[in-house]
C-alpha atoms as a PDB file:
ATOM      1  CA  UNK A   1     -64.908  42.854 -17.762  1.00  0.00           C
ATOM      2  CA  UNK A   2     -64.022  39.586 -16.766  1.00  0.00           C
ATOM      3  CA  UNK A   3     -61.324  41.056 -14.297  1.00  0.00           C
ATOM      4  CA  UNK A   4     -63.142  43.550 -13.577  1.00  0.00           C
ATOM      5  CA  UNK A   5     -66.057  41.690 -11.957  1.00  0.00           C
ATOM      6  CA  UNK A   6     -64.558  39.373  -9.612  1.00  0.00           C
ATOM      7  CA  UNK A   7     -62.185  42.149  -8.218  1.00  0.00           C
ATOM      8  CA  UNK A   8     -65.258  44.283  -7.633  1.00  0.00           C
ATOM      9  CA  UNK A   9     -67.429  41.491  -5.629  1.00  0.00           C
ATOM     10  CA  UNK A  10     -64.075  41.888  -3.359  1.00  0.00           C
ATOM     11  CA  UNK A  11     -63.973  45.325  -2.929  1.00  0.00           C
ATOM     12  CA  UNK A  12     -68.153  45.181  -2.126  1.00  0.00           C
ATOM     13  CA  UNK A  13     -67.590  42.773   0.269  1.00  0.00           C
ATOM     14  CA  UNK A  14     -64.229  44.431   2.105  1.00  0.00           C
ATOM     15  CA  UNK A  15     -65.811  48.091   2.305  1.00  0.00           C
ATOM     16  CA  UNK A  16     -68.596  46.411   3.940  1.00  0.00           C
ATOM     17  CA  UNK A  17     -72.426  47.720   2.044  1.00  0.00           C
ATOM     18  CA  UNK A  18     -75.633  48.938   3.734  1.00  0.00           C
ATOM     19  CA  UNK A  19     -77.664  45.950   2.795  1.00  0.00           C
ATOM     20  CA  UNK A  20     -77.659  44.226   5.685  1.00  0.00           C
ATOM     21  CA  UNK A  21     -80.675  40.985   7.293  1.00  0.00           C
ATOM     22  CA  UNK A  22     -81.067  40.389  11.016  1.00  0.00           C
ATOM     23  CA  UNK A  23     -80.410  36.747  10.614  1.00  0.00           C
ATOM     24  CA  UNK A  24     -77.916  35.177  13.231  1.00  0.00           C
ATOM     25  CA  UNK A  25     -74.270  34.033  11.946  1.00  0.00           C
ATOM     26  CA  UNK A  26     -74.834  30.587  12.471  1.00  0.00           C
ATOM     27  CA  UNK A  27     -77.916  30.079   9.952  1.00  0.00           C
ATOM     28  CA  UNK A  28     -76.141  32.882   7.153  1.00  0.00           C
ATOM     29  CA  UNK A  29     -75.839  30.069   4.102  1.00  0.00           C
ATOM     30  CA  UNK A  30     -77.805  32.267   1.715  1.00  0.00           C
ATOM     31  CA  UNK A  31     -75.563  33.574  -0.752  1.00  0.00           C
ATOM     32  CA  UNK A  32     -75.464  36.881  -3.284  1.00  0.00           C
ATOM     33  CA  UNK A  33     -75.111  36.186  -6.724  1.00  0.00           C
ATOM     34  CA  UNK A  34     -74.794  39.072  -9.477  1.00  0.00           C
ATOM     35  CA  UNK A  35     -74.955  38.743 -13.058  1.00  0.00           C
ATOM     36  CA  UNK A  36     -73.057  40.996 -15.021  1.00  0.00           C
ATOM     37  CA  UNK A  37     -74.876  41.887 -18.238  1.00  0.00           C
ATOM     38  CA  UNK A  38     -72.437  42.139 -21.541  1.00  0.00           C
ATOM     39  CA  UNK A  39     -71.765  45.985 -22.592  1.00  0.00           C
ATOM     40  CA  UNK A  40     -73.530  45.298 -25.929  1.00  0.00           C
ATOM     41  CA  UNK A  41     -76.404  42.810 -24.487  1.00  0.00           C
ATOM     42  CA  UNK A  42     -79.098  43.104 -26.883  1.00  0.00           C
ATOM     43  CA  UNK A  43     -83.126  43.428 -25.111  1.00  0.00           C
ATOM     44  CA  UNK A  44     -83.740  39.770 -26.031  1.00  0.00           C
ATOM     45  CA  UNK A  45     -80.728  38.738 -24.190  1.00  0.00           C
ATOM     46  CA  UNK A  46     -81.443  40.966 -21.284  1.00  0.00           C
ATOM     47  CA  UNK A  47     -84.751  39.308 -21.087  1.00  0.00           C
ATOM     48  CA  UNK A  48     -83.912  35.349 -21.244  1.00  0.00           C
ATOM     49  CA  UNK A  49     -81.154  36.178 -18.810  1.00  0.00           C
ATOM     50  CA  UNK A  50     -83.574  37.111 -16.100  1.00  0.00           C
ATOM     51  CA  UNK A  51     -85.883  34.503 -16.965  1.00  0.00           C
ATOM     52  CA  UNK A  52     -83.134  31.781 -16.691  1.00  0.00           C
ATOM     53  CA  UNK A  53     -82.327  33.820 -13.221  1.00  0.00           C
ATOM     54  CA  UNK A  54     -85.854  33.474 -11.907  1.00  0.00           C
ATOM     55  CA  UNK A  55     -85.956  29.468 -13.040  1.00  0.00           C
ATOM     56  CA  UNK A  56     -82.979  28.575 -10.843  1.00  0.00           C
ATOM     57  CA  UNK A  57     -83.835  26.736  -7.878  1.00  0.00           C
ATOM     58  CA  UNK A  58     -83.393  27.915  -4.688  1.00  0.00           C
ATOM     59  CA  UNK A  59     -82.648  31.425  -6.268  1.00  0.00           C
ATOM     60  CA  UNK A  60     -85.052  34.543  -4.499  1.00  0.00           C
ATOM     61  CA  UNK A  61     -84.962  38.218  -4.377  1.00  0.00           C
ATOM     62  CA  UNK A  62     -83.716  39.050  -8.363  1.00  0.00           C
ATOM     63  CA  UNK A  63     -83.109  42.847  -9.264  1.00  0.00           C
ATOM     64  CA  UNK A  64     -81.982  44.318 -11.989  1.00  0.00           C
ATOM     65  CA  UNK A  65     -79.474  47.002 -11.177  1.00  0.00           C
ATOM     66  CA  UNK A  66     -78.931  49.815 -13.994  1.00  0.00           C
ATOM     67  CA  UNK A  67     -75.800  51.599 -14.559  1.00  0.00           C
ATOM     68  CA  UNK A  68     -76.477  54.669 -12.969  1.00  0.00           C
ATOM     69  CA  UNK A  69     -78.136  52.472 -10.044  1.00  0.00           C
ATOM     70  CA  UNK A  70     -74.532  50.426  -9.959  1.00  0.00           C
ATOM     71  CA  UNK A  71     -72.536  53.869 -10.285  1.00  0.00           C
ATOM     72  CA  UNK A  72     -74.332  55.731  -7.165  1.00  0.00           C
ATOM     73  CA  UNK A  73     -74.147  52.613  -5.116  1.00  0.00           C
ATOM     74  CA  UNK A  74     -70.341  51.720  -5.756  1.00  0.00           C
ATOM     75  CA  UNK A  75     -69.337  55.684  -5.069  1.00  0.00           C
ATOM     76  CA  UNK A  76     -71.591  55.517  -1.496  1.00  0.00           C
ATOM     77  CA  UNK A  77     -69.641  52.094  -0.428  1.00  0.00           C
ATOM     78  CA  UNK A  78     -66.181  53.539  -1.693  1.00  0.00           C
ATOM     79  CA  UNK A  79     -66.832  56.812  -0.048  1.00  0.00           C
ATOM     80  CA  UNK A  80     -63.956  56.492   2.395  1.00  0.00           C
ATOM     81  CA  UNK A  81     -61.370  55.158  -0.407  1.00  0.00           C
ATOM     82  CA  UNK A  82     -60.560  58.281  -2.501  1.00  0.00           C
ATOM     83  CA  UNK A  83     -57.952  56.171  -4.275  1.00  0.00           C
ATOM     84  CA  UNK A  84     -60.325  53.567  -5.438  1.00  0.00           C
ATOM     85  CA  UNK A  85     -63.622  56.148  -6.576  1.00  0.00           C
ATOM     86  CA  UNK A  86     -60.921  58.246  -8.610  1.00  0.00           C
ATOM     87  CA  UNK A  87     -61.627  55.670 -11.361  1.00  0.00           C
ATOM     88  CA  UNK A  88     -64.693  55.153 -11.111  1.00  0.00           C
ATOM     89  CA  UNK A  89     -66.727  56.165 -14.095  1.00  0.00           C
ATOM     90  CA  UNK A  90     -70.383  55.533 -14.585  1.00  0.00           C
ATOM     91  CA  UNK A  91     -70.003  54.127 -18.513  1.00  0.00           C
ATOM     92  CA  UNK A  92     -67.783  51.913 -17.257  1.00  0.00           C
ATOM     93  CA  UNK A  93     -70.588  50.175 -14.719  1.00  0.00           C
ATOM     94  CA  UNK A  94     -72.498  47.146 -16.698  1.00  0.00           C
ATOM     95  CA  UNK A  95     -75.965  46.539 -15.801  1.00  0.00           C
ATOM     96  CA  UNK A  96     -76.551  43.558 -13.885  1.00  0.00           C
ATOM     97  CA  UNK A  97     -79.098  41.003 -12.108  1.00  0.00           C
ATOM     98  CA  UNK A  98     -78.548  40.442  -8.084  1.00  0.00           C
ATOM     99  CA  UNK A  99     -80.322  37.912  -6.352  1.00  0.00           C
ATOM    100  CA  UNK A 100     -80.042  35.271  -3.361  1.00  0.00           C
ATOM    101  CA  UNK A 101     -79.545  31.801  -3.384  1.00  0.00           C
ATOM    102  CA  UNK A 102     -81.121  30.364  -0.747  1.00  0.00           C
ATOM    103  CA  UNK A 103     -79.171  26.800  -0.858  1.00  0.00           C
ATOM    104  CA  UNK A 104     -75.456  27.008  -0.198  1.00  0.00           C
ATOM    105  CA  UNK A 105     -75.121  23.979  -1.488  1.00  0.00           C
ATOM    106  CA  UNK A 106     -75.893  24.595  -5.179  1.00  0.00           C
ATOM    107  CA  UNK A 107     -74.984  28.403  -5.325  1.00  0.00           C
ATOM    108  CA  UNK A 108     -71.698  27.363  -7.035  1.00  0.00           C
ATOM    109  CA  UNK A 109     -73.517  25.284  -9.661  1.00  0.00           C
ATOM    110  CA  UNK A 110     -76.061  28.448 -10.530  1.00  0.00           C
ATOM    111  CA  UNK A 111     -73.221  30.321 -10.852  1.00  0.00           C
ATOM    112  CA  UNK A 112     -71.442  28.139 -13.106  1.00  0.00           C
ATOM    113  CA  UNK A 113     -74.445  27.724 -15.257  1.00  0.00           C
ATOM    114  CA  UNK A 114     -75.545  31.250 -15.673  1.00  0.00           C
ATOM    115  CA  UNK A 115     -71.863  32.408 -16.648  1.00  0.00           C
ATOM    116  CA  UNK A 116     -72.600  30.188 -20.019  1.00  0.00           C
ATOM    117  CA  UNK A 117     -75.540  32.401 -20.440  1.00  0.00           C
ATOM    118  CA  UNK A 118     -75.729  34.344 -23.980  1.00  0.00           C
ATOM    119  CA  UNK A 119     -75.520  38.536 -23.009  1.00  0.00           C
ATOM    120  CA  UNK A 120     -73.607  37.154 -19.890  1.00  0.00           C
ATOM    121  CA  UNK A 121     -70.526  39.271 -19.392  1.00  0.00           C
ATOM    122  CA  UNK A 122     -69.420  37.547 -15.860  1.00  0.00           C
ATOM    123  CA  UNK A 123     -70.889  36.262 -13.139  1.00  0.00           C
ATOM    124  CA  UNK A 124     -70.032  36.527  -9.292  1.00  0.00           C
ATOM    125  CA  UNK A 125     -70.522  35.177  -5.845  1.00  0.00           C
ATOM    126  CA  UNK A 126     -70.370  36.606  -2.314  1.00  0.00           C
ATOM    127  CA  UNK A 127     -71.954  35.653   1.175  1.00  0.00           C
ATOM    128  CA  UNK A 128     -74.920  37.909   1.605  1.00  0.00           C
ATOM    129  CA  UNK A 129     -74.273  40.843   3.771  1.00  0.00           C
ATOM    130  CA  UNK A 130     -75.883  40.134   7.595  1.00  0.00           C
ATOM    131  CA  UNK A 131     -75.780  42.074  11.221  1.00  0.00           C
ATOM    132  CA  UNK A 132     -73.927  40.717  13.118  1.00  0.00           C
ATOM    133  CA  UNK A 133     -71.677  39.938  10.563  1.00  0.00           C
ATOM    134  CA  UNK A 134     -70.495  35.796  10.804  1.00  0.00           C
ATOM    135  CA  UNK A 135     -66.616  35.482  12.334  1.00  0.00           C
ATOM    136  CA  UNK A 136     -65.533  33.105   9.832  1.00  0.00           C
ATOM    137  CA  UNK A 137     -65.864  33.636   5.617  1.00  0.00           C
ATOM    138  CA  UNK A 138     -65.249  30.742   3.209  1.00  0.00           C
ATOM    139  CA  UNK A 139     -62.496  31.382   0.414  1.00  0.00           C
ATOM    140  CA  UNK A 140     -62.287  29.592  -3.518  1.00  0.00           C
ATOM    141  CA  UNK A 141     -59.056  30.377  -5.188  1.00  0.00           C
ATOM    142  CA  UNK A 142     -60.356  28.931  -8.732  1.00  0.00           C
ATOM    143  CA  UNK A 143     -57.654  27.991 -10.849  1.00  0.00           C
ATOM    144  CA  UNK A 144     -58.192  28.642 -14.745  1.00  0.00           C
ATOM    145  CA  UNK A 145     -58.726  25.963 -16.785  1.00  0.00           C
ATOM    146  CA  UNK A 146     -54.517  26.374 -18.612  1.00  0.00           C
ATOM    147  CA  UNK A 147     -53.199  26.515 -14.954  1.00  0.00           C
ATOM    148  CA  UNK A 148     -49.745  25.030 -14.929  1.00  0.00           C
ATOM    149  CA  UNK A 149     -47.963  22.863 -11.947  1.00  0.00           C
ATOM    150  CA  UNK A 150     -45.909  25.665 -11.257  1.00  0.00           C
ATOM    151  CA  UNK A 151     -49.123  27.866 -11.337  1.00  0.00           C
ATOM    152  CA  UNK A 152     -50.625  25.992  -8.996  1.00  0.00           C
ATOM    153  CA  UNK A 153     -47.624  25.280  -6.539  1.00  0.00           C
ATOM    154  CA  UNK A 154     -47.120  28.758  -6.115  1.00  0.00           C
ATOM    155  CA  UNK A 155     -50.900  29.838  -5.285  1.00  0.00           C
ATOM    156  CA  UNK A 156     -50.744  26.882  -2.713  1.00  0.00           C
ATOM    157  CA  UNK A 157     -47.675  28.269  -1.966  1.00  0.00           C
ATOM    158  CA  UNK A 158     -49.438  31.466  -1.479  1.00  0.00           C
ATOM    159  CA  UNK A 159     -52.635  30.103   0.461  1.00  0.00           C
ATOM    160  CA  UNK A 160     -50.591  28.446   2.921  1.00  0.00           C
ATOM    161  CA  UNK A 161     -48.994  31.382   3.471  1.00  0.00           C
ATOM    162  CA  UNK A 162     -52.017  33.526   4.731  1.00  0.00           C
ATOM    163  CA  UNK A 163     -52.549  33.828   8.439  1.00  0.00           C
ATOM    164  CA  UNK A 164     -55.130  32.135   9.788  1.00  0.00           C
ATOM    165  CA  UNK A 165     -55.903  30.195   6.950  1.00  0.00           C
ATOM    166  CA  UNK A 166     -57.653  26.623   7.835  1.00  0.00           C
ATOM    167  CA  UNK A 167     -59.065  23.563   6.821  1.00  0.00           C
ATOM    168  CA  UNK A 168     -56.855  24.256   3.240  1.00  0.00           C
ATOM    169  CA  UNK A 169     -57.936  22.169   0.597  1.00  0.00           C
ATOM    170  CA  UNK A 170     -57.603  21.287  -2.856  1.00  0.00           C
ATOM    171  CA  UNK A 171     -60.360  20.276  -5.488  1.00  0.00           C
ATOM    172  CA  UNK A 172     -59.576  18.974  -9.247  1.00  0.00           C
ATOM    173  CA  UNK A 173     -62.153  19.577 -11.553  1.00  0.00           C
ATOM    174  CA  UNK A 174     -63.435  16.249 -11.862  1.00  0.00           C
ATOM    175  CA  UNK A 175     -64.386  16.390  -7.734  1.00  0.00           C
ATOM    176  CA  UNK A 176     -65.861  19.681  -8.388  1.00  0.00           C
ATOM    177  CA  UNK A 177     -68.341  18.178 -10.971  1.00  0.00           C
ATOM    178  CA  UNK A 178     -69.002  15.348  -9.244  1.00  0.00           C
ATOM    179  CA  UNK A 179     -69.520  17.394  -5.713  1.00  0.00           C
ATOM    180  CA  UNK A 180     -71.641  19.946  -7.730  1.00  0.00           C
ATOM    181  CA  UNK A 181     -73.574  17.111  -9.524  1.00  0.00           C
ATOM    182  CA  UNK A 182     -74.577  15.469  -6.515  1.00  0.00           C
ATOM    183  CA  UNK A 183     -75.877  18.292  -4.779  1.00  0.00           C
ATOM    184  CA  UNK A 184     -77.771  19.289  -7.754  1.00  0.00           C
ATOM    185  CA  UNK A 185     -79.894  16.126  -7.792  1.00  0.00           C
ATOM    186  CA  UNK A 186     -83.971  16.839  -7.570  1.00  0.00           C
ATOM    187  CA  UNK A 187     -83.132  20.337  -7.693  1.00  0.00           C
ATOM    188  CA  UNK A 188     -85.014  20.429 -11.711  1.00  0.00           C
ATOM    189  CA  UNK A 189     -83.042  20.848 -14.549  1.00  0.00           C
ATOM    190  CA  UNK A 190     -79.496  22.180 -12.806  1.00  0.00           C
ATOM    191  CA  UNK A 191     -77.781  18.936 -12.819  1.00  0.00           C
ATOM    192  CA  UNK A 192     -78.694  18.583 -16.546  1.00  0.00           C
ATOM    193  CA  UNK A 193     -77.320  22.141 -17.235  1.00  0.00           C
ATOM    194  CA  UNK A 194     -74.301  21.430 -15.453  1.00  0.00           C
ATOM    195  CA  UNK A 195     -71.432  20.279 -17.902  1.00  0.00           C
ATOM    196  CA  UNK A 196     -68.214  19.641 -16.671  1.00  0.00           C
ATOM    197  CA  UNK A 197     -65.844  21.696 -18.518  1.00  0.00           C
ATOM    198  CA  UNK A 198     -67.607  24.292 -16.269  1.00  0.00           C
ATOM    199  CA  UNK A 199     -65.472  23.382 -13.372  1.00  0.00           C
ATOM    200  CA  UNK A 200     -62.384  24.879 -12.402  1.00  0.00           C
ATOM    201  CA  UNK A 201     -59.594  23.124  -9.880  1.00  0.00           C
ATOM    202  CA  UNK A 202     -59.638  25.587  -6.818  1.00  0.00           C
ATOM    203  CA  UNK A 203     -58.460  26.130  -3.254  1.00  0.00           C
ATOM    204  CA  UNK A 204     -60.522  26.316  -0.555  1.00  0.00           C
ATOM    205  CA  UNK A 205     -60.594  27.125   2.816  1.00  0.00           C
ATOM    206  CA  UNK A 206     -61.508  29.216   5.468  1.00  0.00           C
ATOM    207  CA  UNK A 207     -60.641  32.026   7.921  1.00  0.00           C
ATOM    208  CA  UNK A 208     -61.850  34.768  10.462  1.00  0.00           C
ATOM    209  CA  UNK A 209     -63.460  37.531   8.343  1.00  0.00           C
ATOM    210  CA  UNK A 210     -60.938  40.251   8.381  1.00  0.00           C
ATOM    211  CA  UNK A 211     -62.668  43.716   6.679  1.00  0.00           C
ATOM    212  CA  UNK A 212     -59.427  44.760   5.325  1.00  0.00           C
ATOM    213  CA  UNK A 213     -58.812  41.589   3.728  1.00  0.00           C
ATOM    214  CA  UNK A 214     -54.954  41.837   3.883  1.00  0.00           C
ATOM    215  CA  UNK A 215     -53.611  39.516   0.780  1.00  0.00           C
ATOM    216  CA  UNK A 216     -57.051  38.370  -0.524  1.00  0.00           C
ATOM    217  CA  UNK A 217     -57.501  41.015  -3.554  1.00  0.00           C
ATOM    218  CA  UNK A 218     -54.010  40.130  -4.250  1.00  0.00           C
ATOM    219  CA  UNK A 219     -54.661  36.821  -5.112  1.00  0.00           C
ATOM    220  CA  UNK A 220     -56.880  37.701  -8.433  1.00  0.00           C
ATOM    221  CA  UNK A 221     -53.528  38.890  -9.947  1.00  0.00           C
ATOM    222  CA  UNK A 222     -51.775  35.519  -9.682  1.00  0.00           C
ATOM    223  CA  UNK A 223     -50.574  33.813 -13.005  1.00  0.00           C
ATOM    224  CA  UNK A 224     -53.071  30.634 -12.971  1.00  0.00           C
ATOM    225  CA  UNK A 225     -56.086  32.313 -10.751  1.00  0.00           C
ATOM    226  CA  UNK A 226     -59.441  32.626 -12.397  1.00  0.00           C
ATOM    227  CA  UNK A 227     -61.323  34.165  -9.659  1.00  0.00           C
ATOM    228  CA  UNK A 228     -61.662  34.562  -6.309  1.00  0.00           C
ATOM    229  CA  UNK A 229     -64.911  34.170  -4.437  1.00  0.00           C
ATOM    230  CA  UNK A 230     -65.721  35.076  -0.449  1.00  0.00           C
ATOM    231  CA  UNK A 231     -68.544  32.801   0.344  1.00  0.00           C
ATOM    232  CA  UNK A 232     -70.023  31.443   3.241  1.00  0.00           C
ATOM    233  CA  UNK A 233     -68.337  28.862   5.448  1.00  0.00           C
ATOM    234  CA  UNK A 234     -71.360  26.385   3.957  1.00  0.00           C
ATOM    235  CA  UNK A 235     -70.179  26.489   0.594  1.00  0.00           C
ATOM    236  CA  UNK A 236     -67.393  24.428   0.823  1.00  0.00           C
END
């Protein structure tokens, strides 16, 4: 599952999806954030998940989305990749909670938080869908936490060879904390739920949205990459 989560908030974003707001590119900070539900989450669990959802600041708009709810809506947005529904089985769909965070600024730091969550299985981010859709998209290449020099010199290695890649940057995991922490201040008990082995070194940057996403899914399979999140431009 933990794969399998961050791989599928790519492929949701690069088939595109019907949920769509009529709010202009240059004010789209709100960001989706989905909370994937362990296989075996018990009905306690379930429940203080969504309540911890719904005390987040800045968080709106939470849904629960069953299995047979995920399945039908993954095989309508796959519809025109054959190759990719094939697989797709409705036991292997986990329930999970979608809602939007409102403040770009802290969406990382709810994510963070709510992936420490007890009946969380994974936890991932994407810009919310909009019409028009914005001409840029922010990228995080998160390192894992056992990420080796070599590791790391060959995903920058791998960034920098994109096209059309700008504004490339790299964040340790101290500056992540300390970035996250910052923002997170009068926004209740976030910054205080915040810890800072939560944070992950990661590349970011930025680049014209491209639907087919040429070299971005590859990324999740390099040695050293924990996840890989499309985000908006705000984010970073």
């Amino acid at each position: 599952m933990r794969r399998a989560a961050p791989i599928l908030a790519l492929l949701l974003l690069l088939v595109g999806s019907a949920c769509t707001t009529s709010e202009p590119p240059e004010e789209a900070g709100h960001t989706t954030l989905a909370v994937f539900l362990d296989r075996n989450v018990t009905a306690e669990q379930k429940s203080a998940v969504e309540q911890r959802i719904r005390s987040m600041p800045s968080v709106e708009e939470v849904a629960l989305e069953t299995r047979d709810q995920a399945y039908e809506h993954r095989k309508e947005s796959l519809k025109d990749h054959p190759d990719l529904l094939a697989d797709l089985k409705p036991e292997f769909m986990p329930e999970s909670f979608h809602a939007t965070v409102t403040d770009a600024s802290i969406a990382e730091a709810v994510e963070l938080v709510m992936a420490g969550v007890d009946g969380v299985g994974d936890v991932a981010l994407t810009t919310a869908k909009i019409d028009p859709l914005p001409s840029r998209i922010g990228v995080i290449v998160r390192l894992e936490a056992t990420a080796t020099d070599a590791q790391r010199s060959a995903v920058e290695k791998a960034v920098r060879a994109l096209p059309h890649a700008e504004s490339v940057a790299f964040e340790d995991r101290a500056a992540a904390y300390e970035r996250l922490r910052k923002h997170c201040r009068g926004k209740g008990e976030l910054a205080a739920q915040l810890d800072p082995q939560m944070t992950r070194a990661s590349f970011r940057f930025q680049m014209p949205l491209d639907r087919d996403g040429r070299g971005l899914s590859e990324f999740v399979k390099l040695d050293g990459v924990d996840v890989v999140r499309l985000v908006p431009v705000a984010m970073l």
